[in-house]
Protein backbone atom coordinates (compact mmCIF):
# COMPACT_ATOMS: atom_id res chain seq x y z
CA UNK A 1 -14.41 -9.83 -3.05
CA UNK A 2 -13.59 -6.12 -3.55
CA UNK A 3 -13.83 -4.04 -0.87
CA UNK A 4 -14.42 -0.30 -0.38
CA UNK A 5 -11.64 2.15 0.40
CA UNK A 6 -13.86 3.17 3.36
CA UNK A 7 -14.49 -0.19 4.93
CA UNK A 8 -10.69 -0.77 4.83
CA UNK A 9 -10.01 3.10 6.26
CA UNK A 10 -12.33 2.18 8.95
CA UNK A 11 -9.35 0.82 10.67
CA UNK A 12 -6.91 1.85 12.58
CA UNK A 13 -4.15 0.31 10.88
CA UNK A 14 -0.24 0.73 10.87
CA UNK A 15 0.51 1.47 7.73
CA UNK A 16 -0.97 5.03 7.81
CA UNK A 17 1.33 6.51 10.32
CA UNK A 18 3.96 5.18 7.91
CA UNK A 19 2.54 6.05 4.71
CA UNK A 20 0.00 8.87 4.97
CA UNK A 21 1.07 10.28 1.54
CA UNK A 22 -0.10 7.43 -0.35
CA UNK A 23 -3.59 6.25 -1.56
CA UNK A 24 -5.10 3.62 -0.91
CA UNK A 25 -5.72 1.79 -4.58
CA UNK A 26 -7.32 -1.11 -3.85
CA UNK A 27 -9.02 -3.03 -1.29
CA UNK A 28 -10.21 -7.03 -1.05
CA UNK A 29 -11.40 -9.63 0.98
CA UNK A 30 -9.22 -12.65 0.67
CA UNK A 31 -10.92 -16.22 0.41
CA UNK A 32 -9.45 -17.79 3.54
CA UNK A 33 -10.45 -17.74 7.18
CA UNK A 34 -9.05 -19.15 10.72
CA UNK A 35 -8.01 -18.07 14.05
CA UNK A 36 -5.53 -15.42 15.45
CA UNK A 37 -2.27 -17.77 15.02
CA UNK A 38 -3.49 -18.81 11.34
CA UNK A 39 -1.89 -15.32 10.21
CA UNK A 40 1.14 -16.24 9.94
CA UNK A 41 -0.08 -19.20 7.38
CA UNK A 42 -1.70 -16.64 5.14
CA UNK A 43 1.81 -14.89 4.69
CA UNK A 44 3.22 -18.15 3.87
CA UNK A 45 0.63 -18.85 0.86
CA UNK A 46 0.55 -15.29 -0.50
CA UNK A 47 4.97 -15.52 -0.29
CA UNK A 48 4.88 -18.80 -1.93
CA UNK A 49 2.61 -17.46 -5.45
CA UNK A 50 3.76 -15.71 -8.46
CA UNK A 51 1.30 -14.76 -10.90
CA UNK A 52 4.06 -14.46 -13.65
CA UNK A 53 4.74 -18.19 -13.56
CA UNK A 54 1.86 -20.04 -12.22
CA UNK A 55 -2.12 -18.63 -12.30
CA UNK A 56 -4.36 -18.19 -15.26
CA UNK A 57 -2.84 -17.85 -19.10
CA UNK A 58 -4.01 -14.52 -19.15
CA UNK A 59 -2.15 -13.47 -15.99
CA UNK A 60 0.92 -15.29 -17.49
CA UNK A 61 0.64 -13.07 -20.72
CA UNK A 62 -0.10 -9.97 -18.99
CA UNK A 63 3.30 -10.14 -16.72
CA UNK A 64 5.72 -11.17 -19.36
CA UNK A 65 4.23 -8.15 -21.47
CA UNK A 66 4.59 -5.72 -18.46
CA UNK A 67 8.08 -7.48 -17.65
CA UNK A 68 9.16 -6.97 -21.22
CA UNK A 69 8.03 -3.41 -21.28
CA UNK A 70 9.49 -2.81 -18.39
CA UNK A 71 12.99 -3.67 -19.53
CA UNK A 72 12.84 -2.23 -22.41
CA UNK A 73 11.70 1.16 -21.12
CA UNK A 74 13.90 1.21 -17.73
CA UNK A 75 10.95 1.36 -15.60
CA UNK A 76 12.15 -1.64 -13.11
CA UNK A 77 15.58 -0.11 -11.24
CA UNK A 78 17.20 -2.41 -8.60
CA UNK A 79 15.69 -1.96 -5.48
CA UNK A 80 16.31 1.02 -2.94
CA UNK A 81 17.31 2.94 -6.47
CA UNK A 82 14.71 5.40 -6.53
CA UNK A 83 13.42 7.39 -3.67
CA UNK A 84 10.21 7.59 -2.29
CA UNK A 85 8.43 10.23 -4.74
CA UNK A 86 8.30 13.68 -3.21
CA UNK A 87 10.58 12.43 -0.41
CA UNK A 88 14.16 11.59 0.27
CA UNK A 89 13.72 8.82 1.97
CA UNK A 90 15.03 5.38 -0.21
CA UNK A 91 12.57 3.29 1.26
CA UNK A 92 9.64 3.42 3.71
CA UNK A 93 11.77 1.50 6.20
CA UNK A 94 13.33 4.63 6.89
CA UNK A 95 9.82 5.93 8.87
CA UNK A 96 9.33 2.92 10.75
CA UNK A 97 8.72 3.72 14.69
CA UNK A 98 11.09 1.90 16.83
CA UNK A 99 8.69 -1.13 17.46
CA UNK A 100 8.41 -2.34 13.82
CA UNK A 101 11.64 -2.11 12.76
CA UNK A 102 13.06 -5.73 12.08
CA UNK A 103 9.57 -7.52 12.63
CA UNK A 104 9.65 -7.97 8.83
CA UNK A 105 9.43 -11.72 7.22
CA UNK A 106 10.52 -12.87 3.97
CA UNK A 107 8.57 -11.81 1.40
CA UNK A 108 9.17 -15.23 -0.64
CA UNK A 109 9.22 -14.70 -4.01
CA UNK A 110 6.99 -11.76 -3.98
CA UNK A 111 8.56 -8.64 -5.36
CA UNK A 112 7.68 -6.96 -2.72
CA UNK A 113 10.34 -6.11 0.33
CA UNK A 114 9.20 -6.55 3.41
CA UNK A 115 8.38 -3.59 5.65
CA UNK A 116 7.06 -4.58 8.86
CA UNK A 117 5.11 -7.53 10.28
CA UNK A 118 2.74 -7.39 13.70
CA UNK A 119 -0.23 -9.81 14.64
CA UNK A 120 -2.42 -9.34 12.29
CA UNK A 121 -0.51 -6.80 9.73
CA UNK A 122 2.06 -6.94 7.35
CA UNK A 123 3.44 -4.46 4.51
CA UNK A 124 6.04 -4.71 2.18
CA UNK A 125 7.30 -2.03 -0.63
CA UNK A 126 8.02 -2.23 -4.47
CA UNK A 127 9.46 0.74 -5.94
CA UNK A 128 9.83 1.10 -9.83
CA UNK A 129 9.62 4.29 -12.07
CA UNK A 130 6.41 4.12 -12.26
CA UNK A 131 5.40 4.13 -8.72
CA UNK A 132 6.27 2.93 -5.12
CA UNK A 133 3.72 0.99 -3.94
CA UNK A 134 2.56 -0.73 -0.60
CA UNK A 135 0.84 -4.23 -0.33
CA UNK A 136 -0.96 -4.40 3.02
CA UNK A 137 -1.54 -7.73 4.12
CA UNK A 138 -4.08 -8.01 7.35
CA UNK A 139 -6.28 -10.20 9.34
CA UNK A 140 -9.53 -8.66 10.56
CA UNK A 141 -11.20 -10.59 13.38
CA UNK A 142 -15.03 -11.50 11.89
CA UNK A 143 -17.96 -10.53 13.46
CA UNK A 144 -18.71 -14.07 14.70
CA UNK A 145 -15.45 -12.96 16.93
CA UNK A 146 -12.58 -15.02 17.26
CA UNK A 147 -12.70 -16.17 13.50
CA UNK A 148 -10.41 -13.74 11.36
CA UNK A 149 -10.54 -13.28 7.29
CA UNK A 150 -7.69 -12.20 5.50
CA UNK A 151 -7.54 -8.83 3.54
CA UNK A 152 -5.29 -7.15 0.77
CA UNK A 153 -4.81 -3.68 0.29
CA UNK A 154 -2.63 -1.78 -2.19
CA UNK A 155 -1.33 2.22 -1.31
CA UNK A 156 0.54 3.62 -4.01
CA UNK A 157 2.22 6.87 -4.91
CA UNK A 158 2.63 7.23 -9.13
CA UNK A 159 5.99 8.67 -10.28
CA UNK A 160 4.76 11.99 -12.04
CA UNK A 161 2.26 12.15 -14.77
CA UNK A 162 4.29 8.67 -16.32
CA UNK A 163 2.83 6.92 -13.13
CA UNK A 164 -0.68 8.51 -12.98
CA UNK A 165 -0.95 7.49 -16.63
CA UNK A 166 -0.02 4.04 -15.76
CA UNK A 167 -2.02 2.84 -13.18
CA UNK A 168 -4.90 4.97 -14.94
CA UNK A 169 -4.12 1.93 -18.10
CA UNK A 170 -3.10 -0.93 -15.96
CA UNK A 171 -6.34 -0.67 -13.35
CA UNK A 172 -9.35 -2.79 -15.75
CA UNK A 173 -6.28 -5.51 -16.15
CA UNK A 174 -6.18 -5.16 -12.43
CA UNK A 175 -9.36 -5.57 -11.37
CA UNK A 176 -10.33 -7.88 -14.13
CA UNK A 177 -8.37 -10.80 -14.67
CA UNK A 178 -5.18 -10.32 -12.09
CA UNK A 179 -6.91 -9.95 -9.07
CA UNK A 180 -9.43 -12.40 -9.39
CA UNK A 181 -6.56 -14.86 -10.32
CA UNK A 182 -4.40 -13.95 -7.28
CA UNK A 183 -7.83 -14.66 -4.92
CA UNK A 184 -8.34 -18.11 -6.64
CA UNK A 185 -4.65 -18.95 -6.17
CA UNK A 186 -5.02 -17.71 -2.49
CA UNK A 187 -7.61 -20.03 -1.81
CA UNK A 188 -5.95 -22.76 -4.03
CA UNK A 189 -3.08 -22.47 -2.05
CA UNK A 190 -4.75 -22.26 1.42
CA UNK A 191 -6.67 -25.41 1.09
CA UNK A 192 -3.74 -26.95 0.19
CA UNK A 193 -2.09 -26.38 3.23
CA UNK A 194 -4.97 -28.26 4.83
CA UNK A 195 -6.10 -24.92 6.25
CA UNK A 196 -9.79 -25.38 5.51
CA UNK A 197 -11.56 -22.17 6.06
CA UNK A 198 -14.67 -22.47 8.83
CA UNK A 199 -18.08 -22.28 7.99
């Protein structure tokens, strides 16, 4: 489910001390559930998915075109290449506060590079000439208290008009057929963990 930018904000989370210059781009509700310790389980499912290989067709399609384009065009530089736009700084790393610096995990075979990990959060960084982005993984303890959902967020920061043009195009892909897949694949992935989510 798709969640509002204000509903996420409503938090006091981590990654804006570290990242205060980007926007929040999307928001969501993941499909699983559990206690406290489970976090650590959702990490493990979202690190063990790529979209490019497994999910729907249309996801497959959609990645190999953006991979393709991608090559062709330049737009995906080895990582720590480009600096953070506006900034000096290679990667967000650089900004970490003394206690999240090497609580990272491995990303798995996400392209994203692992930030920081605490509790209940977790961030790691993609940087391309497009934009550097942020994907925000958290667990947000339920109103029934004690029971926590999982939640994505995305914070980017576009490249220049190239990567305000870009997301502009890419965002009905997004939100229509990439997303959705990722959250079925979540859940696919939970359940088969044995990780039932409670009632």
């Amino acid at each position: 489910m798709r969640l509002s930018n204000s509903a996420h904000e409503a938090h006091a989370w981590r990654i804006d001390e570290i990242a205060p210059d980007f926007r929040l781009e999307d928001a969501w509700v993941l499909p699983v559930k559990g206690g406290i310790e489970d976090f650590g389980s959702l990490l493990d499912v979202v690190g063990s998915l790529d979209l490019s290989k497994g999910g729907s067709p249309a996801t497959r399609v959609l990645f190999s075109i953006r991979w393709r384009i991608g090559e062709l065009l330049g737009w995906d530089s080895p990582r720590g290449a480009l600096p953070v736009p506006g900034n000096t700084e290679a990667s967000l790393i650089d900004r970490l506060p003394a206690d999240l610096r090497g609580t990272a995990t491995d990303a798995g075979s996400s392209p994203f590079t692992p930030l920081y990990r605490t509790d209940v959060e977790w961030a790691g960084e993609l940087s391309n000439r497009t934009v550097h982005g942020v994907m925000q993984l958290a667990w947000v303890e339920t109103a029934a208290g004690g029971l926590y959902q999982g939640r994505m967020a995305v914070y980017v920061k576009p490249r220049g008009r190239l990567g305000t043009v870009y997301m502009a195009a890419i965002a009905p892909f997004r939100h229509l057929v990439v997303y959705p897949a990722l959250m079925r694949e979540i859940e696919r992935g939970w359940n088969a963990r044995g990780v039932q989510a409670p009632a």
